[in-house]
C-alpha atoms as a PDB file:
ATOM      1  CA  UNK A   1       0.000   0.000   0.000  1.00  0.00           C
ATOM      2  CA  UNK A   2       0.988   3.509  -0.868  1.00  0.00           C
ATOM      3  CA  UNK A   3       1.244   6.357   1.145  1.00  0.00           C
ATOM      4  CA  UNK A   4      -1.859   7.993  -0.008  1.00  0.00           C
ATOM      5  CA  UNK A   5      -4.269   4.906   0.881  1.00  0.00           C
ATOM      6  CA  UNK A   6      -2.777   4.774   4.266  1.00  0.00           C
ATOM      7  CA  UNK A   7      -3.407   8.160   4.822  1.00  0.00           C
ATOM      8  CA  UNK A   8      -7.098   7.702   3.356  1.00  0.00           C
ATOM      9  CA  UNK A   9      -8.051   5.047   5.664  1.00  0.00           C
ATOM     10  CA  UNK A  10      -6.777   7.034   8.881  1.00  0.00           C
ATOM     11  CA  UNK A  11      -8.968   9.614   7.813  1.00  0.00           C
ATOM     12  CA  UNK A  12     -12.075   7.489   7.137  1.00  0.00           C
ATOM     13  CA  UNK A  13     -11.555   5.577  10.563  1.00  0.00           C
ATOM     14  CA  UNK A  14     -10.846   9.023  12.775  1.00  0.00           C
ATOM     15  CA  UNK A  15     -14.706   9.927  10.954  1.00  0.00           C
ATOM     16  CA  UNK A  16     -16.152   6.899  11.799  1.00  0.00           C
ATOM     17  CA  UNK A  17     -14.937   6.950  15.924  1.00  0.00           C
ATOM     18  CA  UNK A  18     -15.969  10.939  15.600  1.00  0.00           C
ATOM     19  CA  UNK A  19     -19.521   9.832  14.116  1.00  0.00           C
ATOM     20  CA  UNK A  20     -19.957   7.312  17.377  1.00  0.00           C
ATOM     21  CA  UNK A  21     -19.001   9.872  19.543  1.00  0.00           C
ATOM     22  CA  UNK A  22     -20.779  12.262  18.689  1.00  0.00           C
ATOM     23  CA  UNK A  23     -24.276   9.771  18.325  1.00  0.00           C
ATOM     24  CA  UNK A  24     -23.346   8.776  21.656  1.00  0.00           C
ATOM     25  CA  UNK A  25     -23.364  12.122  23.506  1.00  0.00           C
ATOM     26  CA  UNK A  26     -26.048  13.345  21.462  1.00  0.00           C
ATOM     27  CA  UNK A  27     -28.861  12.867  24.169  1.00  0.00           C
ATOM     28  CA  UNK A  28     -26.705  13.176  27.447  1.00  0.00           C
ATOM     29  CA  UNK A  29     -27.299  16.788  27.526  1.00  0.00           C
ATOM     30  CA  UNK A  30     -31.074  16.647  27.523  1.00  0.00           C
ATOM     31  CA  UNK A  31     -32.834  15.881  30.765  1.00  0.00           C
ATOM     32  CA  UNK A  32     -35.958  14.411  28.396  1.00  0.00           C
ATOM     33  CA  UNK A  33     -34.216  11.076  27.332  1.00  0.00           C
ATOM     34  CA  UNK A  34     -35.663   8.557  30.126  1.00  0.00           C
ATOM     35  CA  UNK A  35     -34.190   5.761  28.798  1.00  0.00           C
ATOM     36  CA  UNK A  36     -31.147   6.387  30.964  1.00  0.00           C
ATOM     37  CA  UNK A  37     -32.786   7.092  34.783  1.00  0.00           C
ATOM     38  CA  UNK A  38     -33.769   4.321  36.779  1.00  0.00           C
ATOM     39  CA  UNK A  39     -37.269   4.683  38.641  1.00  0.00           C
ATOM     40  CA  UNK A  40     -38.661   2.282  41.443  1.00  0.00           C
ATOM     41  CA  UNK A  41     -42.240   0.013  39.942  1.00  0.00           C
ATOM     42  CA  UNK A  42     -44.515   0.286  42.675  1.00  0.00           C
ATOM     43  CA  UNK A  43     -43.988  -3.636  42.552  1.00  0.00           C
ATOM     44  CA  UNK A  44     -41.151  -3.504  44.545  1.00  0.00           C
ATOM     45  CA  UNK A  45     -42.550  -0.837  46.760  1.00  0.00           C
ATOM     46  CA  UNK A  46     -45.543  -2.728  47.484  1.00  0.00           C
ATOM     47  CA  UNK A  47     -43.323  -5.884  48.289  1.00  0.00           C
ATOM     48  CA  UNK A  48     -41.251  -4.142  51.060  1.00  0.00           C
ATOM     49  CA  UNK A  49     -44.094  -2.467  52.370  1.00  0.00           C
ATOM     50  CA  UNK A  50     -45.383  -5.901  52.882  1.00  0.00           C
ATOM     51  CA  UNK A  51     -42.421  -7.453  54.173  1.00  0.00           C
ATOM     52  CA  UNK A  52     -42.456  -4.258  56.046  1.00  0.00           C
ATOM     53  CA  UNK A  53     -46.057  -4.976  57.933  1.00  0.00           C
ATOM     54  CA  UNK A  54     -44.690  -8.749  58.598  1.00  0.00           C
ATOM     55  CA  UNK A  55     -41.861  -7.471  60.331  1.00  0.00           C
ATOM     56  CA  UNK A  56     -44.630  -5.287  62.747  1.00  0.00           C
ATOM     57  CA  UNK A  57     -46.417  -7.961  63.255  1.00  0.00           C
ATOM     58  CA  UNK A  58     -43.462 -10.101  64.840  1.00  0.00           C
ATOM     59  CA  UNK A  59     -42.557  -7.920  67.097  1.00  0.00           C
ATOM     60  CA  UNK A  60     -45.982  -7.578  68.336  1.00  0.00           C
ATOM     61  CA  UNK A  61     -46.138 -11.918  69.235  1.00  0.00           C
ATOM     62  CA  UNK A  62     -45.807 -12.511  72.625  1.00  0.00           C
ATOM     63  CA  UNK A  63     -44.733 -16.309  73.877  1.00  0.00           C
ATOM     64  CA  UNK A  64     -46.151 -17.765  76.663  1.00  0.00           C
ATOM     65  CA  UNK A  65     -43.522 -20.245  78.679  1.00  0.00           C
ATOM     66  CA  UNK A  66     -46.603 -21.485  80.757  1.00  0.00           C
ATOM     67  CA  UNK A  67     -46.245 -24.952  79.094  1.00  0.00           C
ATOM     68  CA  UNK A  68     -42.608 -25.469  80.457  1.00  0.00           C
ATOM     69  CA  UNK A  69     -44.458 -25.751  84.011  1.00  0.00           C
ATOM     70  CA  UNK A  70     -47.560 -27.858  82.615  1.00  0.00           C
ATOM     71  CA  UNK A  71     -47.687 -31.292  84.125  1.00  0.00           C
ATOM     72  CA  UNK A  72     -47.679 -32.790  80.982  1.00  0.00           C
ATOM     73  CA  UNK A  73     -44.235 -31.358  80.354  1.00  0.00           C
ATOM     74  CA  UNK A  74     -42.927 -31.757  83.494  1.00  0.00           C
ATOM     75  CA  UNK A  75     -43.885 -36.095  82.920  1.00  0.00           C
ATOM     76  CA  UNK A  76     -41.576 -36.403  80.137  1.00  0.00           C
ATOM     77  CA  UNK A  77     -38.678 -38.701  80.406  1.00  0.00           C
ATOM     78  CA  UNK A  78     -34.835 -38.208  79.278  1.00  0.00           C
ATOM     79  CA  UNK A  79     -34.823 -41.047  76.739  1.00  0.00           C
ATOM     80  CA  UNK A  80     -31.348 -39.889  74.916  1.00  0.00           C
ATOM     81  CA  UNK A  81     -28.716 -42.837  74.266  1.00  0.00           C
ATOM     82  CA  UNK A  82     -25.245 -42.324  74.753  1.00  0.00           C
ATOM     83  CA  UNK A  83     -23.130 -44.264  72.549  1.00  0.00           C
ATOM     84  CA  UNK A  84     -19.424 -45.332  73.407  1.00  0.00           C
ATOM     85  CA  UNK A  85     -16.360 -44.327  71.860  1.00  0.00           C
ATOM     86  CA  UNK A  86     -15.835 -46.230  68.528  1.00  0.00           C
ATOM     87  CA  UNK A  87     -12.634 -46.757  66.925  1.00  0.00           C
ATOM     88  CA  UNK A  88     -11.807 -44.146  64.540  1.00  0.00           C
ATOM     89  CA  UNK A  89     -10.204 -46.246  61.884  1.00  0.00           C
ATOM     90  CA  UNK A  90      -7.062 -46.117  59.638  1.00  0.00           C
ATOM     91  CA  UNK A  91      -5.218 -43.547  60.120  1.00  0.00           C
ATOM     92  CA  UNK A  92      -4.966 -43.520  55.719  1.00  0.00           C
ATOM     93  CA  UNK A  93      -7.875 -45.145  54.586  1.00  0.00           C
ATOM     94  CA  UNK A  94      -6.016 -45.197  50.895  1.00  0.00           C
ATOM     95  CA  UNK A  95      -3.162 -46.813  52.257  1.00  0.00           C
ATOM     96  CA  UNK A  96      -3.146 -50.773  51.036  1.00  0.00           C
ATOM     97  CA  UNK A  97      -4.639 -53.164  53.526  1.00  0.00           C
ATOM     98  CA  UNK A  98      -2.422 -54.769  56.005  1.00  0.00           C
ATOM     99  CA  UNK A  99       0.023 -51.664  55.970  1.00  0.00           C
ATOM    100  CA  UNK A 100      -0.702 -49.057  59.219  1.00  0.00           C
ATOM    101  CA  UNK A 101      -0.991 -46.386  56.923  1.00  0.00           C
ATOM    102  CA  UNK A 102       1.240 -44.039  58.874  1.00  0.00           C
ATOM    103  CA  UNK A 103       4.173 -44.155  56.821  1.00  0.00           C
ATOM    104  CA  UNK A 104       4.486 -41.022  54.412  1.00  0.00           C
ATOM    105  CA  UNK A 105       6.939 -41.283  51.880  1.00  0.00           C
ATOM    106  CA  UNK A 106       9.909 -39.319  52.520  1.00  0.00           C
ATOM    107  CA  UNK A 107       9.993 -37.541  48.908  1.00  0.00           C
ATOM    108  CA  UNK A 108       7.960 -38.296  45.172  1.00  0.00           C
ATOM    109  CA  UNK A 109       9.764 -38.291  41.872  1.00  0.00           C
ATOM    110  CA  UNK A 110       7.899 -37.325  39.027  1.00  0.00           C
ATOM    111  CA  UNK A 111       8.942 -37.919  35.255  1.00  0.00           C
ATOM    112  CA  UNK A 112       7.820 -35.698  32.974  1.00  0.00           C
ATOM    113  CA  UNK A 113       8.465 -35.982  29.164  1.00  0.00           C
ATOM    114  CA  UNK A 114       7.792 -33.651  26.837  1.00  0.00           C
ATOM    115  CA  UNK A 115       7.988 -34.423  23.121  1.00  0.00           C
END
């Protein structure tokens, strides 16, 4: 390529970024284009109102412990089991059978060959 074609398509591509630019500041100076603001639906509004009223209404429930000193309660029995102590296992569970498993070999070699 030549000079002047170089030269041409510099020119052409500085007019096409200057055209994009200039389409894409085009409407940031008018306060009309709505496209760009955000505004809350009254969906959402009417959601955490709601969750809103929920929260009230928790606040408002009051508990009554007069069950912990009902006779009924006071009857039950402890039934819970305690189990003993089981043996934990290997020590390696991926260690082969009939070896403890505790040995850890002092240092791995790896081959690598690249062709």
């Amino acid at each position: 390529m030549n000079k002047k074609n170089i030269t041409i398509i510099i020119i052409v591509s500085l007019l096409i970024m200057v055209a994009f630019w200039y389409m894409g500041n085009s409407g940031t100076s008018s306060t009309a284009d709505t496209s760009l603001t955000t505004t809350q639906t009254s969906s959402e509004s009417a959601d955490a109102q709601y969750i809103y009223s929920l929260l009230q209404q928790m606040n408002q429930v009051k508990l009554q412990d007069t069950i912990f000193s009902a006779p009924a309660f006071l009857g039950l029995k402890d039934n819970t089991v305690s189990f003993s102590s089981l043996p934990a296992g290997r020590n390696n569970p991926f260690a082969p059978l009939g070896s403890t498993g505790n040995a850890v070999p002092a240092s791995t070699t790896i081959k690598v060959s690249i062709k």
